[in-house]
PDB file of N, CA and C in Angstrom:
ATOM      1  N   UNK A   1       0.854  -1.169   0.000  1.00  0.00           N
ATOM      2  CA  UNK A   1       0.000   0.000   0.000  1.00  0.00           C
ATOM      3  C   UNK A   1       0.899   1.230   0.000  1.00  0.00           C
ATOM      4  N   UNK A   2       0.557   2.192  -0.868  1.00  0.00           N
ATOM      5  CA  UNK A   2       1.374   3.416  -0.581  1.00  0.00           C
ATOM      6  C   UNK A   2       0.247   4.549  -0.591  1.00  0.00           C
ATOM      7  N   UNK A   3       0.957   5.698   0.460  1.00  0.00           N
ATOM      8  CA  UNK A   3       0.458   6.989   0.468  1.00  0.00           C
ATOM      9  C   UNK A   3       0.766   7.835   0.959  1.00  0.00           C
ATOM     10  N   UNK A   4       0.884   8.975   0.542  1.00  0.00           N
ATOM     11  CA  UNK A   4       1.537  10.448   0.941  1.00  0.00           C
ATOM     12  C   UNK A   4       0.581  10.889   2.149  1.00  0.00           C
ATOM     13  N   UNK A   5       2.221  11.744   2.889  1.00  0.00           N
ATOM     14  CA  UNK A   5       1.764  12.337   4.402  1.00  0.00           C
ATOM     15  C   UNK A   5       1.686  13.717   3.909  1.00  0.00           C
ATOM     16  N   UNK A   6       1.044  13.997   4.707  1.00  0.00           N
ATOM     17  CA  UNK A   6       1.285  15.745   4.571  1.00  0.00           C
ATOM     18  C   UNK A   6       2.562  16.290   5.282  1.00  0.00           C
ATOM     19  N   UNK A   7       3.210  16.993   4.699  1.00  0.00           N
ATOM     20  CA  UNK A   7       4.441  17.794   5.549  1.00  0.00           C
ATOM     21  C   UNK A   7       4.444  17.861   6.730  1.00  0.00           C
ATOM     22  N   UNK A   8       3.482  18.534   7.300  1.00  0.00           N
ATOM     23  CA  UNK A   8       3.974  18.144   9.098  1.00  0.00           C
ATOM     24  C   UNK A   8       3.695  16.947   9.803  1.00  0.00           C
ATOM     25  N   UNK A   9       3.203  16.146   9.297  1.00  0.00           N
ATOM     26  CA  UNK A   9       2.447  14.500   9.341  1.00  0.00           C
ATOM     27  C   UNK A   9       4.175  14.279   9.188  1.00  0.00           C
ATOM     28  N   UNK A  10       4.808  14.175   8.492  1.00  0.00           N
ATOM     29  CA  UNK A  10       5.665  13.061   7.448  1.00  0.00           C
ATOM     30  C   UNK A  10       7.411  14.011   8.293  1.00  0.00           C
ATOM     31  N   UNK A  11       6.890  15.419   9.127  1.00  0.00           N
ATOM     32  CA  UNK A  11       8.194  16.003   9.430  1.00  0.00           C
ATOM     33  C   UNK A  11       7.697  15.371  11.229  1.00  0.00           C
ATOM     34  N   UNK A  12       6.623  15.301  11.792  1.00  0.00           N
ATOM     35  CA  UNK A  12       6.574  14.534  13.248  1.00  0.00           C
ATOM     36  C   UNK A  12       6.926  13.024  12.967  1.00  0.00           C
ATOM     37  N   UNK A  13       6.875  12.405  12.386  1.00  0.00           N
ATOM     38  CA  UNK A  13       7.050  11.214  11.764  1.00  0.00           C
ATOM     39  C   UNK A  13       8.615  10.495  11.734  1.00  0.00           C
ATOM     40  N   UNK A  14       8.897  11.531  11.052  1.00  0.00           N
ATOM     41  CA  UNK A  14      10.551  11.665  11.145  1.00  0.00           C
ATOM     42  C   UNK A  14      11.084  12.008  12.300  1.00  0.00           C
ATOM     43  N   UNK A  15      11.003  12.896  13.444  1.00  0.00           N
ATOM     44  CA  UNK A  15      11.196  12.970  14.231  1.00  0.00           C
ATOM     45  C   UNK A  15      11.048  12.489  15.223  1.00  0.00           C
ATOM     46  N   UNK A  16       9.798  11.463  15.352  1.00  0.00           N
ATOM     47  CA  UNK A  16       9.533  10.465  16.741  1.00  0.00           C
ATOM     48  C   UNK A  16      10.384   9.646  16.065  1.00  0.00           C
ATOM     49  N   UNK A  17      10.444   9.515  15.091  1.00  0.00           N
ATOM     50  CA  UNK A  17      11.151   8.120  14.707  1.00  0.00           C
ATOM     51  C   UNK A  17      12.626   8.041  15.286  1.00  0.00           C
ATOM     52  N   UNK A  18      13.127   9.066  15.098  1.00  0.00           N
ATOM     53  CA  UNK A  18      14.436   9.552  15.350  1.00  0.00           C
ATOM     54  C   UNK A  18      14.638   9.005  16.709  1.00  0.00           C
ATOM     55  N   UNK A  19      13.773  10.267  17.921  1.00  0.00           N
ATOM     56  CA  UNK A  19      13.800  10.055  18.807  1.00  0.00           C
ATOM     57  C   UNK A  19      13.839   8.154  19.941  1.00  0.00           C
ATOM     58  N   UNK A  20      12.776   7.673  18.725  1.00  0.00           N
ATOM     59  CA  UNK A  20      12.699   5.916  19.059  1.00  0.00           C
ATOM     60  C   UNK A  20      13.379   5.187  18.502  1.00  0.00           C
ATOM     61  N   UNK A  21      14.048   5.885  17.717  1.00  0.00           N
ATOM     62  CA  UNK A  21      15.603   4.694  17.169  1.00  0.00           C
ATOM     63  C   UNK A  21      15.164   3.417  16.596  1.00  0.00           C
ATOM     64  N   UNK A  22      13.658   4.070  15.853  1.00  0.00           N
ATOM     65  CA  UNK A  22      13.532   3.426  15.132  1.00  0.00           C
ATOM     66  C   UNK A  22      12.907   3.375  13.383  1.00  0.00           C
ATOM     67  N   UNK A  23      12.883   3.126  12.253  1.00  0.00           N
ATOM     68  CA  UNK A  23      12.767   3.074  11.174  1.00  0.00           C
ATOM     69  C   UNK A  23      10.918   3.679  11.118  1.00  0.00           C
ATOM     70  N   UNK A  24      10.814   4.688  10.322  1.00  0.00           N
ATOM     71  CA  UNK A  24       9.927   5.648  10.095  1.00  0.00           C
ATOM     72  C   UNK A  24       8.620   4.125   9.689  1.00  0.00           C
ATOM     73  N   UNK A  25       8.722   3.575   8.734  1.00  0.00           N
ATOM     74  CA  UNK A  25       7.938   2.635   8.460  1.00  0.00           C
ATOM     75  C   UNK A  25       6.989   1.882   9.595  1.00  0.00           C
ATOM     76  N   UNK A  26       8.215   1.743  10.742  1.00  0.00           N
ATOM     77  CA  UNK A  26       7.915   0.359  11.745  1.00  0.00           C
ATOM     78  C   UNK A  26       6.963   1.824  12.349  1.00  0.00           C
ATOM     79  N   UNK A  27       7.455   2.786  12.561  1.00  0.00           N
ATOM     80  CA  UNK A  27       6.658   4.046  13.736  1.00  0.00           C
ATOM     81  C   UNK A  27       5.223   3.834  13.079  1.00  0.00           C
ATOM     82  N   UNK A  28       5.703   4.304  11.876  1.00  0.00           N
ATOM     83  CA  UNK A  28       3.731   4.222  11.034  1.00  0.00           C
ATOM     84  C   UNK A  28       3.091   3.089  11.404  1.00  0.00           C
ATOM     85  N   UNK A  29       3.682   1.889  11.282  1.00  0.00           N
ATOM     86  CA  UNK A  29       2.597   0.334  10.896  1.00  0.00           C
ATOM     87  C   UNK A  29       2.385   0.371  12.370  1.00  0.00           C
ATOM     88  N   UNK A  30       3.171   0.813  13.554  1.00  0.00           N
ATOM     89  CA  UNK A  30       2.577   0.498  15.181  1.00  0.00           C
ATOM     90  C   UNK A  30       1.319   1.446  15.620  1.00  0.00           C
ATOM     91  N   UNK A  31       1.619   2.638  14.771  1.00  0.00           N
ATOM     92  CA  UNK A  31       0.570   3.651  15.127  1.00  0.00           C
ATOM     93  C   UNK A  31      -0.508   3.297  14.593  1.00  0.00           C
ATOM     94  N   UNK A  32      -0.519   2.855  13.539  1.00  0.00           N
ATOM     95  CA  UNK A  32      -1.938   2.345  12.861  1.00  0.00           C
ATOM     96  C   UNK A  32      -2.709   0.938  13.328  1.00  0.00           C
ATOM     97  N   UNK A  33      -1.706  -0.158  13.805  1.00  0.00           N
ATOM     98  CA  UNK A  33      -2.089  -1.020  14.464  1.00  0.00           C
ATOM     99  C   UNK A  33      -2.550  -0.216  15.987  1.00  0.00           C
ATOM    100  N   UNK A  34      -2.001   0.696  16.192  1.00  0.00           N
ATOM    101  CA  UNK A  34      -2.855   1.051  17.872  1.00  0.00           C
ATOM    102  C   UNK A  34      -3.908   1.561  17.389  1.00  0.00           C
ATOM    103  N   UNK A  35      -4.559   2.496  15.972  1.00  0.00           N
ATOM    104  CA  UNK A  35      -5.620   3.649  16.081  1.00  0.00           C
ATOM    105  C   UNK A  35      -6.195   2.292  15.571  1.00  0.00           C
ATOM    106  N   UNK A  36      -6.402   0.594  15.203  1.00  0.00           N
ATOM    107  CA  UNK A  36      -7.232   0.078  14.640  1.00  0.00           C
ATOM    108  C   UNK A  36      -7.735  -0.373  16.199  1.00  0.00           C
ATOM    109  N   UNK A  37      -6.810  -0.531  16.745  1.00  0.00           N
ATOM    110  CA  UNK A  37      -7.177  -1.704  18.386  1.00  0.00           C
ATOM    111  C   UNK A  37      -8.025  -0.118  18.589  1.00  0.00           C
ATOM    112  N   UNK A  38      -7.740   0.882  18.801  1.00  0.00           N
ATOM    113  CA  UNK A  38      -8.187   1.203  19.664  1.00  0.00           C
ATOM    114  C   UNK A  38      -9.855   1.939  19.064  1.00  0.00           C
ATOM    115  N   UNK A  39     -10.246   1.838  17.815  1.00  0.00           N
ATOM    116  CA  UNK A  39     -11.323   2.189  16.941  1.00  0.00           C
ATOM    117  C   UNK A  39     -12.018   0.439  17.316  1.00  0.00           C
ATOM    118  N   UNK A  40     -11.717  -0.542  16.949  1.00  0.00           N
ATOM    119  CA  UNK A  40     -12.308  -1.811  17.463  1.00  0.00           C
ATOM    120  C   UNK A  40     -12.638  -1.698  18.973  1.00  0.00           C
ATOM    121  N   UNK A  41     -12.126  -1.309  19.943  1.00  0.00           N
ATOM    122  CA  UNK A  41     -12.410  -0.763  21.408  1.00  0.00           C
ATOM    123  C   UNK A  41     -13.875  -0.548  21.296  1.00  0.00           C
ATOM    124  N   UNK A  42     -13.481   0.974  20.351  1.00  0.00           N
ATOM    125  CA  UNK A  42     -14.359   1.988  20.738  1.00  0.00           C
ATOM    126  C   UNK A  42     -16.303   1.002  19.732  1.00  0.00           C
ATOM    127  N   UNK A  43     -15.539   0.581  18.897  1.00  0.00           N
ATOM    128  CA  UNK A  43     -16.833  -0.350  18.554  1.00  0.00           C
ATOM    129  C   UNK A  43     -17.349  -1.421  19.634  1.00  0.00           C
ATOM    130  N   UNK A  44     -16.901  -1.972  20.509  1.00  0.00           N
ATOM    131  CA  UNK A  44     -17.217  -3.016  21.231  1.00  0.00           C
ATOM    132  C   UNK A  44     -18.253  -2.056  22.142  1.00  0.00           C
ATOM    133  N   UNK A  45     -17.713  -0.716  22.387  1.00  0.00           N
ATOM    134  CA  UNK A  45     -18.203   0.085  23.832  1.00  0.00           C
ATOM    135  C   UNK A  45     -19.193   0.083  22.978  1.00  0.00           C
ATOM    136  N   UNK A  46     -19.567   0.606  21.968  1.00  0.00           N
ATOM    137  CA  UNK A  46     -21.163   1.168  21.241  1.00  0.00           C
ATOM    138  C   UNK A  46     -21.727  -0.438  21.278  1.00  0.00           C
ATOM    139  N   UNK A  47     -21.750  -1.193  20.773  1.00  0.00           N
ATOM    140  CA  UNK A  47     -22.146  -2.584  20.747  1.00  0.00           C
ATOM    141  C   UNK A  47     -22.682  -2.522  22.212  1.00  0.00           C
ATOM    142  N   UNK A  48     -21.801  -2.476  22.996  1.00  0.00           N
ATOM    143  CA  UNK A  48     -22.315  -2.653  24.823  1.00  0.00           C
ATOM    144  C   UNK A  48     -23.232  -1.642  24.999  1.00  0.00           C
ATOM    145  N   UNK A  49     -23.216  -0.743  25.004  1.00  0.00           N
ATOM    146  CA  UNK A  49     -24.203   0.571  24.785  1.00  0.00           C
ATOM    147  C   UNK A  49     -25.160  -0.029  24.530  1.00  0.00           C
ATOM    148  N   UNK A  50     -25.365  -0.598  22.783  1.00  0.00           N
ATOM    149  CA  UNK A  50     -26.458  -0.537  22.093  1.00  0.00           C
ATOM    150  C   UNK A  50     -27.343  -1.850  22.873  1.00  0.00           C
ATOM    151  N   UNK A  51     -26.850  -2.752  23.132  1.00  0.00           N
ATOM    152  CA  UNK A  51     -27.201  -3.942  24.271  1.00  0.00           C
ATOM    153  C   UNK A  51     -27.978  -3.282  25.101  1.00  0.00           C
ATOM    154  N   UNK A  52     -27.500  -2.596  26.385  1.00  0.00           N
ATOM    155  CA  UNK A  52     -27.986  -1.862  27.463  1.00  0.00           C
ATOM    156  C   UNK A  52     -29.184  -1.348  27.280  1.00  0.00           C
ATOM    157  N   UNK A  53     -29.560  -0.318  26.202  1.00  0.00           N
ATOM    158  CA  UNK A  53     -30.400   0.296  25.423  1.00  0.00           C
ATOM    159  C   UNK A  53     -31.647  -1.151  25.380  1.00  0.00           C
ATOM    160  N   UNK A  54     -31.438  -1.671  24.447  1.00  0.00           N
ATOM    161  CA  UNK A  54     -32.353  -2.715  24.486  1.00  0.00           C
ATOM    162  C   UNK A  54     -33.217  -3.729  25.120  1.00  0.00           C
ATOM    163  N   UNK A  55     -31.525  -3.356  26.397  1.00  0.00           N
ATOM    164  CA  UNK A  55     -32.612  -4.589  28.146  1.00  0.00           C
ATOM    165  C   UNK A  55     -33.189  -3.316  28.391  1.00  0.00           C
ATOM    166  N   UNK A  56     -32.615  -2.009  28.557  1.00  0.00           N
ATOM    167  CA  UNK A  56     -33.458  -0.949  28.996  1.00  0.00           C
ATOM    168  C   UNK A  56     -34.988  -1.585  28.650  1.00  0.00           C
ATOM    169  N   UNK A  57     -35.071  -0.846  27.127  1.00  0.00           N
ATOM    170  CA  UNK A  57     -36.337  -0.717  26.555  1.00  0.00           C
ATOM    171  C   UNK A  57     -37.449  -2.191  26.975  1.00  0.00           C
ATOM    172  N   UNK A  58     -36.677  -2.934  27.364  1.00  0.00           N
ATOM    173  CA  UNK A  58     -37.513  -4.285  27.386  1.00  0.00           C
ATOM    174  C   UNK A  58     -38.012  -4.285  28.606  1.00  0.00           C
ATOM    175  N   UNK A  59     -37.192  -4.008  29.582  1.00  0.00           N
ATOM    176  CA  UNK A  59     -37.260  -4.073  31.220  1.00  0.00           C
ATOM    177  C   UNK A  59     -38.590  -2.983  31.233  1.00  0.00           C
ATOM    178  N   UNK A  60     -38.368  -1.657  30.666  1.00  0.00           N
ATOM    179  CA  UNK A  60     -39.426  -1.214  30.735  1.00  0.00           C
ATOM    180  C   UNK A  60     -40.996  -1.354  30.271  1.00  0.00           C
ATOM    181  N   UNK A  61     -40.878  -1.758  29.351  1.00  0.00           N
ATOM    182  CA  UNK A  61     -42.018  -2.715  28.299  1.00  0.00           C
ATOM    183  C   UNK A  61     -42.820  -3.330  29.337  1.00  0.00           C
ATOM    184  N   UNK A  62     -41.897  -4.315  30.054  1.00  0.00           N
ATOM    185  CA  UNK A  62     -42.311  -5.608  30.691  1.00  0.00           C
ATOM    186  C   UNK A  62     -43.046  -5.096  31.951  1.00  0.00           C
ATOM    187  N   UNK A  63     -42.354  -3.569  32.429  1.00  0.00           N
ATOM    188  CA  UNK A  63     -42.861  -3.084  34.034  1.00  0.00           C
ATOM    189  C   UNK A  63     -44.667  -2.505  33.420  1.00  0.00           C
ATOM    190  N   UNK A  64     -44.270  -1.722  32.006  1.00  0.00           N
ATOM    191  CA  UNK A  64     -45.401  -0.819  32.069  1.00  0.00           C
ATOM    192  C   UNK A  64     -46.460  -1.944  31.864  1.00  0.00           C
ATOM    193  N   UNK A  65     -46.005  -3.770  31.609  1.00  0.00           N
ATOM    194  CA  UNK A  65     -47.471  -4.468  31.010  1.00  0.00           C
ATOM    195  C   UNK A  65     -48.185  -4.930  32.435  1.00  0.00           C
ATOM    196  N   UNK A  66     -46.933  -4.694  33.391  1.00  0.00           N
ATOM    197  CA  UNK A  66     -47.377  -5.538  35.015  1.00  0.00           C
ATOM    198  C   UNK A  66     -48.257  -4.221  35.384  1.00  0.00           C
ATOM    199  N   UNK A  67     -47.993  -2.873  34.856  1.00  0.00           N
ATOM    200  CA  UNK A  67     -49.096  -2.339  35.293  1.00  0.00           C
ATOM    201  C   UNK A  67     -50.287  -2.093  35.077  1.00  0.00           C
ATOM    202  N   UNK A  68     -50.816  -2.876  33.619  1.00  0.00           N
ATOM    203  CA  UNK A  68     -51.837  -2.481  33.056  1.00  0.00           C
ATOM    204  C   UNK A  68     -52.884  -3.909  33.462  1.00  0.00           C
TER     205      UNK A  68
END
């Protein structure tokens, strides 16, 4: 896969890399493996959310039929 950084993207890039003594490539492929873990995270939390939501709505369903 290839694709262009933008200048200050591609000049911080170079410079953490520096700083981590390590190869600009390996900096990119770890950062992108963390923003995927951490976007899959953030999908699991909405999934759990959207769950919650649903015993909600049911739990309530079920109270308003015990009252009728």
């Amino acid at each position: 896969m290839t694709f262009e950084l933008s200048s200050p993207v591609a000049k911080n890039l170079q410079h953490m890399a520096g700083i981590l003594k390590i190869k600009e490539d390996a900096l990119l492929e770890r950062a992108v493996k963390y923003y995927v873990f951490v976007l899959g995270k953030e999908m699991n939390i909405k999934e759990e959310f959207n769950d919650w939501d649903a015993m909600s709505d049911e739990s309530l369903d079920n109270f308003e039929k015990m009252l009728t």
